[in-house]
PDB file of N, CA and C in Angstrom:
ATOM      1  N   UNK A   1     167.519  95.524  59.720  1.00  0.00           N
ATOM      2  CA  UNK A   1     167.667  95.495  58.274  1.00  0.00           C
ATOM      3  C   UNK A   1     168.392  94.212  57.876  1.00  0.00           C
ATOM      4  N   UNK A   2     168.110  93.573  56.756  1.00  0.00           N
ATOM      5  CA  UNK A   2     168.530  91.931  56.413  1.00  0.00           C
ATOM      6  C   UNK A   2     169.665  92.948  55.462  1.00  0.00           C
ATOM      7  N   UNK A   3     170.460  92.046  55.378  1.00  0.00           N
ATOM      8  CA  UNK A   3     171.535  92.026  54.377  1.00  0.00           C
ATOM      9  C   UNK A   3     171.809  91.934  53.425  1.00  0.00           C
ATOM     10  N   UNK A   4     172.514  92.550  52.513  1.00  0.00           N
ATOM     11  CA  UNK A   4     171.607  92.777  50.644  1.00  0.00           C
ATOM     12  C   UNK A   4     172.256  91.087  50.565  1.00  0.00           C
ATOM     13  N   UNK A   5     173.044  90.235  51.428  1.00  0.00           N
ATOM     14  CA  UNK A   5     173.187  88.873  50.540  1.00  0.00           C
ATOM     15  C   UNK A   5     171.900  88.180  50.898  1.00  0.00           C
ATOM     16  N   UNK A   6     171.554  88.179  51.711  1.00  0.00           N
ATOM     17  CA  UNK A   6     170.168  87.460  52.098  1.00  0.00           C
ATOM     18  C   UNK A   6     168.696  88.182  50.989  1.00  0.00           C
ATOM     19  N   UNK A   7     169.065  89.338  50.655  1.00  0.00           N
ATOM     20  CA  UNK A   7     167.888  89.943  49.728  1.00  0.00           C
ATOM     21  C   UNK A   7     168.435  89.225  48.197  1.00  0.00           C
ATOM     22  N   UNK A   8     169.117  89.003  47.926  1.00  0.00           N
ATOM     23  CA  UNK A   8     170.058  88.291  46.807  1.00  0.00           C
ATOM     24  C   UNK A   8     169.430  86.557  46.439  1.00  0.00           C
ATOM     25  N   UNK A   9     169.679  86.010  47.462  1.00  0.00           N
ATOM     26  CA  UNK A   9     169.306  84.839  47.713  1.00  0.00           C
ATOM     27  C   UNK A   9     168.019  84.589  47.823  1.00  0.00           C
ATOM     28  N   UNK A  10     167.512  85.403  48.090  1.00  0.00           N
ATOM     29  CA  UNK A  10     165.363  85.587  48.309  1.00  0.00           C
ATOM     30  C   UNK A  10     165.532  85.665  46.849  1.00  0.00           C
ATOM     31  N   UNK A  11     166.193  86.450  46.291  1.00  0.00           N
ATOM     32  CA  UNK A  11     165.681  86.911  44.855  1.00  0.00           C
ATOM     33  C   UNK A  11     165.821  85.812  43.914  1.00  0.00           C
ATOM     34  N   UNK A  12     166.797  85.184  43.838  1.00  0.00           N
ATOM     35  CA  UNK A  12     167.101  83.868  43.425  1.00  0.00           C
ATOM     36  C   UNK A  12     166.599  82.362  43.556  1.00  0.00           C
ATOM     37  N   UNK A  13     165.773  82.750  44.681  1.00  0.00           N
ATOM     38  CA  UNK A  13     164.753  81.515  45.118  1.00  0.00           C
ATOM     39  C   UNK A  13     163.506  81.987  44.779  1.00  0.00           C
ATOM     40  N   UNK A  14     163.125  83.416  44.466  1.00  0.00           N
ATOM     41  CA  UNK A  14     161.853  83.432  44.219  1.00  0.00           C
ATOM     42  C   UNK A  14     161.777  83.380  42.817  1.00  0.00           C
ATOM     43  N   UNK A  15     162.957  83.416  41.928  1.00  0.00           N
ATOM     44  CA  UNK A  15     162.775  83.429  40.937  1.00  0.00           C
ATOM     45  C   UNK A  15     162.646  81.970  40.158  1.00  0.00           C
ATOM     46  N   UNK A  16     164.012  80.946  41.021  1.00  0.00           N
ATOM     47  CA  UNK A  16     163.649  79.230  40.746  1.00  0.00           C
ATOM     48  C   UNK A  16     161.968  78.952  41.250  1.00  0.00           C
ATOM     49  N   UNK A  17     161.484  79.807  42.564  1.00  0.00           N
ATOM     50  CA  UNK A  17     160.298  79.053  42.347  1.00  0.00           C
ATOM     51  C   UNK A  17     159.078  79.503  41.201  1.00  0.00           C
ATOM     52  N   UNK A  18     159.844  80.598  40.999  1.00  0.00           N
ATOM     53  CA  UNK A  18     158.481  81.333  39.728  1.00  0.00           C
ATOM     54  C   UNK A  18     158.530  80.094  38.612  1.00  0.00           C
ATOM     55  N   UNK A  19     159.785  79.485  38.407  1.00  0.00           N
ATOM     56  CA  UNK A  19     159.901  78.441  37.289  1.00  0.00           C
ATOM     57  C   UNK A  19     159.517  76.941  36.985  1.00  0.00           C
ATOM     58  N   UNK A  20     159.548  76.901  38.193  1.00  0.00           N
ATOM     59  CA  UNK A  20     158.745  75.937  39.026  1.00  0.00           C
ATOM     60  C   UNK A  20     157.148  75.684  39.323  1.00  0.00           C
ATOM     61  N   UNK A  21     156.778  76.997  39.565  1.00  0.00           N
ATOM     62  CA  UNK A  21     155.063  76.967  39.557  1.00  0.00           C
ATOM     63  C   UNK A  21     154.921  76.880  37.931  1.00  0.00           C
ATOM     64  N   UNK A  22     155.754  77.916  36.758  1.00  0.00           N
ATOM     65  CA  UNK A  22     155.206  77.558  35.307  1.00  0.00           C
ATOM     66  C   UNK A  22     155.689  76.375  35.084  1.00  0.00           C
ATOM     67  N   UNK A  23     156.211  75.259  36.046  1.00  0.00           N
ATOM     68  CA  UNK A  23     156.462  73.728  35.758  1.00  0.00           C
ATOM     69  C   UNK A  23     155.095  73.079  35.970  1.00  0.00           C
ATOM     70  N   UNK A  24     154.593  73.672  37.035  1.00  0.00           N
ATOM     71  CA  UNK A  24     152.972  72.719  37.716  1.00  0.00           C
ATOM     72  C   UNK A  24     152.012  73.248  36.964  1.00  0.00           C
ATOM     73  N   UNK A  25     152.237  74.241  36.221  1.00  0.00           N
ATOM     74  CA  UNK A  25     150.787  75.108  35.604  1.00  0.00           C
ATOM     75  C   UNK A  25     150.930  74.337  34.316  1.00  0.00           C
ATOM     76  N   UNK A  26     152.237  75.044  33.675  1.00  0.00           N
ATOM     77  CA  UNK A  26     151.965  74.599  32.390  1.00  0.00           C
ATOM     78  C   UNK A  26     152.377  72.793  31.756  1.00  0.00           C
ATOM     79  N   UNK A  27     153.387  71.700  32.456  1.00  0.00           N
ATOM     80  CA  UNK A  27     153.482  70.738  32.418  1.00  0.00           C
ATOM     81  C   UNK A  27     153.047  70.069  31.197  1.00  0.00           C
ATOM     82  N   UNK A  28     153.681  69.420  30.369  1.00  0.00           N
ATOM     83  CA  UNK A  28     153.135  68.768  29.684  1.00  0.00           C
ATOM     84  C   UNK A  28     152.063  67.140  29.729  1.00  0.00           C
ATOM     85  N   UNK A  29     152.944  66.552  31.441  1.00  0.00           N
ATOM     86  CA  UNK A  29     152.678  65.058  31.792  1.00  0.00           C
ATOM     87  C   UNK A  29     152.389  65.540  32.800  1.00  0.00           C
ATOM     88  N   UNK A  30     151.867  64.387  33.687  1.00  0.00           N
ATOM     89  CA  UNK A  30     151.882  64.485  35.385  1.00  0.00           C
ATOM     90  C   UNK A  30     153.164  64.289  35.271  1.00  0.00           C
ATOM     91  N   UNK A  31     154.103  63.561  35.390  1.00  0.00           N
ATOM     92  CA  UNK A  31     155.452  63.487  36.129  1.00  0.00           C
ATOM     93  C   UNK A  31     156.248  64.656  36.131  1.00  0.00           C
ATOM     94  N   UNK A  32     155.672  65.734  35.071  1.00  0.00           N
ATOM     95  CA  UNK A  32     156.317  67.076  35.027  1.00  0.00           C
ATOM     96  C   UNK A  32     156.030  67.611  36.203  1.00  0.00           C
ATOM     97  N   UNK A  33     154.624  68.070  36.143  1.00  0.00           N
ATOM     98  CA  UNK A  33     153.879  68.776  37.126  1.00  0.00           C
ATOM     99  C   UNK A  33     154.483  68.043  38.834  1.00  0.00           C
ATOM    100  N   UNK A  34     154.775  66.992  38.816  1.00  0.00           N
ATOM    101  CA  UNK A  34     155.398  66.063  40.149  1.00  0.00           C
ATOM    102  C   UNK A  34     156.571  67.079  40.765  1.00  0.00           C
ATOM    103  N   UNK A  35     157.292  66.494  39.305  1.00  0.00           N
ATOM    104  CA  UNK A  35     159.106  67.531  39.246  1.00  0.00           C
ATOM    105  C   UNK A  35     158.612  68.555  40.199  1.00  0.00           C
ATOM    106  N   UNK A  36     157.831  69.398  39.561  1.00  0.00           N
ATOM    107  CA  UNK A  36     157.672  70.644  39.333  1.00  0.00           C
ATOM    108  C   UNK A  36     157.293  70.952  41.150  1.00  0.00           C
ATOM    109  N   UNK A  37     156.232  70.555  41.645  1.00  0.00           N
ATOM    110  CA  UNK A  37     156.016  70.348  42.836  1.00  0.00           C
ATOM    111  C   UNK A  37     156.640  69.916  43.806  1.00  0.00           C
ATOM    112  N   UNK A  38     157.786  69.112  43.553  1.00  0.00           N
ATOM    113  CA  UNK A  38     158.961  68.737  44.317  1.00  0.00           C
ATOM    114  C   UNK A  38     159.843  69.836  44.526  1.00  0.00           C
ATOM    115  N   UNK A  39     160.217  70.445  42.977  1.00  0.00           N
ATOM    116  CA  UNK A  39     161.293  71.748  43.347  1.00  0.00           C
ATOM    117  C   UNK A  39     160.608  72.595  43.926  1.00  0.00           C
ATOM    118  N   UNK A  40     159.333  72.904  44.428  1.00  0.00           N
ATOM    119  CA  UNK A  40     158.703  74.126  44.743  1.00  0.00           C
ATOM    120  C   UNK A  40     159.087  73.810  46.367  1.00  0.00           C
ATOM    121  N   UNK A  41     158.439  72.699  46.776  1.00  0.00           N
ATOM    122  CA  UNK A  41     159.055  72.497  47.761  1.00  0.00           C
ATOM    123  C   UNK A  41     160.544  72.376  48.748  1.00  0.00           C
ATOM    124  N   UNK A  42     161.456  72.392  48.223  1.00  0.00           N
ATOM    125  CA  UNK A  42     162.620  72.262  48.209  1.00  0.00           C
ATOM    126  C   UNK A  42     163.166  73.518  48.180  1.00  0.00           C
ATOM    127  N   UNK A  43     162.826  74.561  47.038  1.00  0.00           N
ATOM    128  CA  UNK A  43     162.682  75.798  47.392  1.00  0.00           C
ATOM    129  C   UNK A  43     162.378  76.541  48.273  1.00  0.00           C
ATOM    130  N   UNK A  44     160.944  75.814  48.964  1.00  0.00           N
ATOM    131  CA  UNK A  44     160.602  76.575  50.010  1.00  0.00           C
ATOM    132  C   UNK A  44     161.568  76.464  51.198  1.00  0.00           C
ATOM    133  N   UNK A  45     161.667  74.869  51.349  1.00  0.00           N
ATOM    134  CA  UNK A  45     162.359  74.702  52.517  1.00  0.00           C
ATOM    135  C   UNK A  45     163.899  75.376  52.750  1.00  0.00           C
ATOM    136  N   UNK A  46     164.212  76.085  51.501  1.00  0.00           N
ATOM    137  CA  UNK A  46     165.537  76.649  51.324  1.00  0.00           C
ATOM    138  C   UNK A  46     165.064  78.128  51.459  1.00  0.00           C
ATOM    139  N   UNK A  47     163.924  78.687  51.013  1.00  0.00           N
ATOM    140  CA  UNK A  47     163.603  80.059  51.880  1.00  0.00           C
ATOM    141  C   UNK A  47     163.509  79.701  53.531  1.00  0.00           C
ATOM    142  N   UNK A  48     163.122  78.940  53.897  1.00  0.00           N
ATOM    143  CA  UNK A  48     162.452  79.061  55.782  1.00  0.00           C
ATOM    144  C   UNK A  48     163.793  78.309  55.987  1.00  0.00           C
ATOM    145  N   UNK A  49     165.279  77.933  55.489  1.00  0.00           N
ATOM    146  CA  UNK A  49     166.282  77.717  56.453  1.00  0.00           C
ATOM    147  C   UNK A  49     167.109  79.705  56.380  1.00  0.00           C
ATOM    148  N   UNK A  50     166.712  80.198  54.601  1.00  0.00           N
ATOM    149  CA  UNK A  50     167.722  81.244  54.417  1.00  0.00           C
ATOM    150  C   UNK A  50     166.557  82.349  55.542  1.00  0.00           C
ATOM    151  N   UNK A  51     165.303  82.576  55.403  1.00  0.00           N
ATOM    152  CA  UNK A  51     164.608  83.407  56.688  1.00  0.00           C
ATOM    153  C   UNK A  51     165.404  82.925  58.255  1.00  0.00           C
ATOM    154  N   UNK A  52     165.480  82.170  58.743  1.00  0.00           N
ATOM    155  CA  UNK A  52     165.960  81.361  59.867  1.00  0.00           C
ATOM    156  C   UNK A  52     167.258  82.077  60.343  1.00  0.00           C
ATOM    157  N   UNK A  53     168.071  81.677  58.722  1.00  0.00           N
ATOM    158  CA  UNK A  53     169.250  82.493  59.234  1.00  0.00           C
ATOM    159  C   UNK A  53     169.529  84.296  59.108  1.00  0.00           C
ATOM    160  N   UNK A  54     168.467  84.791  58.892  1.00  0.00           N
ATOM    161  CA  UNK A  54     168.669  86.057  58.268  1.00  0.00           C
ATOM    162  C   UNK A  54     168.004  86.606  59.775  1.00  0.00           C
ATOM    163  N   UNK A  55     167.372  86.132  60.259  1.00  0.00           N
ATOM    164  CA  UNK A  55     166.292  86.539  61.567  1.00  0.00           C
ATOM    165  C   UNK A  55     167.160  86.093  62.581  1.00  0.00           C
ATOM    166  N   UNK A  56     168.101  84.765  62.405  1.00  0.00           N
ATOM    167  CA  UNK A  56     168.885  84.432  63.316  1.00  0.00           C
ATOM    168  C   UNK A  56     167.577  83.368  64.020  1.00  0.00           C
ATOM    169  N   UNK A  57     167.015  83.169  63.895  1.00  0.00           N
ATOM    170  CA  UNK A  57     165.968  82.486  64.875  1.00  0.00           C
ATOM    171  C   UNK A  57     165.646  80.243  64.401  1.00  0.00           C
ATOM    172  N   UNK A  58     166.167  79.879  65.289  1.00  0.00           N
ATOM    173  CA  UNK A  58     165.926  78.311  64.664  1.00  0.00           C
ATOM    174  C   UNK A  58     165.028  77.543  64.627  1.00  0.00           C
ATOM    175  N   UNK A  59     163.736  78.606  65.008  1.00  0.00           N
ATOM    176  CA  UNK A  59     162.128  77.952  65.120  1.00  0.00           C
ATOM    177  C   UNK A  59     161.868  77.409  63.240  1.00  0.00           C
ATOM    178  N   UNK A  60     162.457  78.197  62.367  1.00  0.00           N
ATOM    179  CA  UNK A  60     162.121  78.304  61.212  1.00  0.00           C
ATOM    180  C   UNK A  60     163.349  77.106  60.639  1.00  0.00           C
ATOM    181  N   UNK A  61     164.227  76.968  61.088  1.00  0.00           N
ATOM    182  CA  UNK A  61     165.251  75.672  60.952  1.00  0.00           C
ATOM    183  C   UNK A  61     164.005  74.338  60.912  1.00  0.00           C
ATOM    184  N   UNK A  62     163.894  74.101  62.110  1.00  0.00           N
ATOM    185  CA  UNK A  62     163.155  73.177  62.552  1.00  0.00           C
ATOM    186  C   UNK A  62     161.839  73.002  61.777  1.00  0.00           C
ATOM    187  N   UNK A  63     160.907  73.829  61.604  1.00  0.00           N
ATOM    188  CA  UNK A  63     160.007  73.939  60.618  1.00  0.00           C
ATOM    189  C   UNK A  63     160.287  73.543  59.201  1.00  0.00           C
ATOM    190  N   UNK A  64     161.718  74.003  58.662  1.00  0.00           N
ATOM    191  CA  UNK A  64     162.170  73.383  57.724  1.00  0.00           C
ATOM    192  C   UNK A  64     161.930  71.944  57.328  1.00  0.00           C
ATOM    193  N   UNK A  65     162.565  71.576  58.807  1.00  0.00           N
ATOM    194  CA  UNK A  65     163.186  69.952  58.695  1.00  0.00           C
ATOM    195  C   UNK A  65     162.017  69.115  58.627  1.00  0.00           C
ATOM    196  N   UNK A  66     160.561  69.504  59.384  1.00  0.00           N
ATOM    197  CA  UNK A  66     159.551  69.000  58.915  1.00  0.00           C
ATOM    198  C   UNK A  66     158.902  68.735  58.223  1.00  0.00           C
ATOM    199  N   UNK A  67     159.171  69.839  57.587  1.00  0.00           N
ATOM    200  CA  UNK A  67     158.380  70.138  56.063  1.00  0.00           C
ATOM    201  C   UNK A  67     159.086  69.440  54.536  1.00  0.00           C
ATOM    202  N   UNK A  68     160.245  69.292  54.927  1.00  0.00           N
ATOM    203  CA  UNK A  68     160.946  68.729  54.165  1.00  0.00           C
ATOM    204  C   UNK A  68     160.810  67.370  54.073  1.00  0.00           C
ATOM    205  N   UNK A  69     160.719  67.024  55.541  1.00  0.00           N
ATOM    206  CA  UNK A  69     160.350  65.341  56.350  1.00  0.00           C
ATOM    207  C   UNK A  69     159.080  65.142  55.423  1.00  0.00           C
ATOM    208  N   UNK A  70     157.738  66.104  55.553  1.00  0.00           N
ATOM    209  CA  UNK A  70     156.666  65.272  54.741  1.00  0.00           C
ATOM    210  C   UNK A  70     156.343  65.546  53.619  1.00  0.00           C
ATOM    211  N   UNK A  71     157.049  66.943  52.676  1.00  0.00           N
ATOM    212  CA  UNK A  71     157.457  66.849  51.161  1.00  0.00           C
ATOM    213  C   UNK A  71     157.977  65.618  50.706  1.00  0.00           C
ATOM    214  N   UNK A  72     159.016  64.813  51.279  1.00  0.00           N
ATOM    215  CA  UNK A  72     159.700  63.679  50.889  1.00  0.00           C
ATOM    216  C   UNK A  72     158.786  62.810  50.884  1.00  0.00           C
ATOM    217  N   UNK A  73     158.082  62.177  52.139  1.00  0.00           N
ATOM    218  CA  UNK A  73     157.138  61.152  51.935  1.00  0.00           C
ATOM    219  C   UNK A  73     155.978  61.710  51.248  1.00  0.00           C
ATOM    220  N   UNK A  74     155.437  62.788  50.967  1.00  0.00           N
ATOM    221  CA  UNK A  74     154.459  63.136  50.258  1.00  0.00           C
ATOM    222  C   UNK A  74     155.097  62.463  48.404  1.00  0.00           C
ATOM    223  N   UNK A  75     155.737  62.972  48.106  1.00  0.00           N
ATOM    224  CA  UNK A  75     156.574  62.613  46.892  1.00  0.00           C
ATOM    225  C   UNK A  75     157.022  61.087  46.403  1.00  0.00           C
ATOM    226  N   UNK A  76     157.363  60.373  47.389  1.00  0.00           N
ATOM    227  CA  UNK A  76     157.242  58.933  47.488  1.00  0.00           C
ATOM    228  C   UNK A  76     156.099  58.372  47.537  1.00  0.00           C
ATOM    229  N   UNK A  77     154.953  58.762  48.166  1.00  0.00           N
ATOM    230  CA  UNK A  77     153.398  58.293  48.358  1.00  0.00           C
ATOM    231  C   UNK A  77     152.981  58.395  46.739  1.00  0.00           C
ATOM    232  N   UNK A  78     153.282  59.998  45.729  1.00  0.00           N
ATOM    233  CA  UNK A  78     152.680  60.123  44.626  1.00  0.00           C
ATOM    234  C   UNK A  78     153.210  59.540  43.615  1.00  0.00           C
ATOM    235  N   UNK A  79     154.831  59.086  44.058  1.00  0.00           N
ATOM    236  CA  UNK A  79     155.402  58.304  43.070  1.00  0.00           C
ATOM    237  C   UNK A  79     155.273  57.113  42.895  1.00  0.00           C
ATOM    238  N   UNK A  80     155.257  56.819  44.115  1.00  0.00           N
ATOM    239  CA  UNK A  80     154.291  55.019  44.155  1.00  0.00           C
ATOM    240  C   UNK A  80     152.841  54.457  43.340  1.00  0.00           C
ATOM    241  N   UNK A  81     151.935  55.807  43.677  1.00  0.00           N
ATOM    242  CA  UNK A  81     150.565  55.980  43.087  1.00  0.00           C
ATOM    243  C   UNK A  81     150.473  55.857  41.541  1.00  0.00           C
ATOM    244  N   UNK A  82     151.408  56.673  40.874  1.00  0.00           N
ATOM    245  CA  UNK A  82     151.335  56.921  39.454  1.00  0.00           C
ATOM    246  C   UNK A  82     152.378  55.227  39.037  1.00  0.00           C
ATOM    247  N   UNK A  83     153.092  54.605  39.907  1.00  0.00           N
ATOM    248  CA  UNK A  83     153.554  53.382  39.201  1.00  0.00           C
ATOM    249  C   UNK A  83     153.016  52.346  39.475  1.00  0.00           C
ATOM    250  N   UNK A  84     151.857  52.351  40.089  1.00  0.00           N
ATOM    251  CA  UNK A  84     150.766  51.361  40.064  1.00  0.00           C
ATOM    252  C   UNK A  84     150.057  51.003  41.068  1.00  0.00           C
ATOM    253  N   UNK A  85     149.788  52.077  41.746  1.00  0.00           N
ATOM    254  CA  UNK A  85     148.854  52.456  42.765  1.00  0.00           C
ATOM    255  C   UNK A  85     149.448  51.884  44.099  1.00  0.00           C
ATOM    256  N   UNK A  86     148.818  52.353  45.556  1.00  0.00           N
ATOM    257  CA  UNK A  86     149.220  51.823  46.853  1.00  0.00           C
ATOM    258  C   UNK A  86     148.384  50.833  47.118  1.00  0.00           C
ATOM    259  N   UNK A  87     149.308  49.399  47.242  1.00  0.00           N
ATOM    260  CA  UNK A  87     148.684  48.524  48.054  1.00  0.00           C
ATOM    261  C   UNK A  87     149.404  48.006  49.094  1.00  0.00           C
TER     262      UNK A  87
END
């Protein structure tokens, strides 16, 4: 059984990311919808460190750190794109 603080913290991340997807859906600009896709990610990677520690297991640490690794350059690649393309 997980721990009502770890059910707390799920609840609180699923709720920043619910706010977050109505950032990418509804957006007014692309750079919203960007935001918006950045915090989703960031979120996630903050569920698979808080799963990690709730399971105790550091396969999901590590998975983190990757995912985080190519959210970041994913985010730099699209921010580059929209300020005047990759050359």
């Amino acid at each position: 059984m997980i721990a009502p603080e770890f059910f707390y913290a799920t609840l609180v991340i699923m709720v920043g990311a619910f706010m977050a997807l109505l950032r990418v859906l509804f957006g007014p600009s692309v750079p919203d919808r960007v935001v918006g896709v950045d915090t989703l990610n960031t979120l996630i990677v903050a569920g698979m460190v808080l799963l990690g520690a709730a399971y105790d297991r550091t396969i999901y640490i590590d998975i983190a750190i990757v995912y985080a690794l190519l959210s970041y350059i994913g985010t730099l690649a699209i921010a580059r794109y929209m300020q005047g393309g990759l050359k």
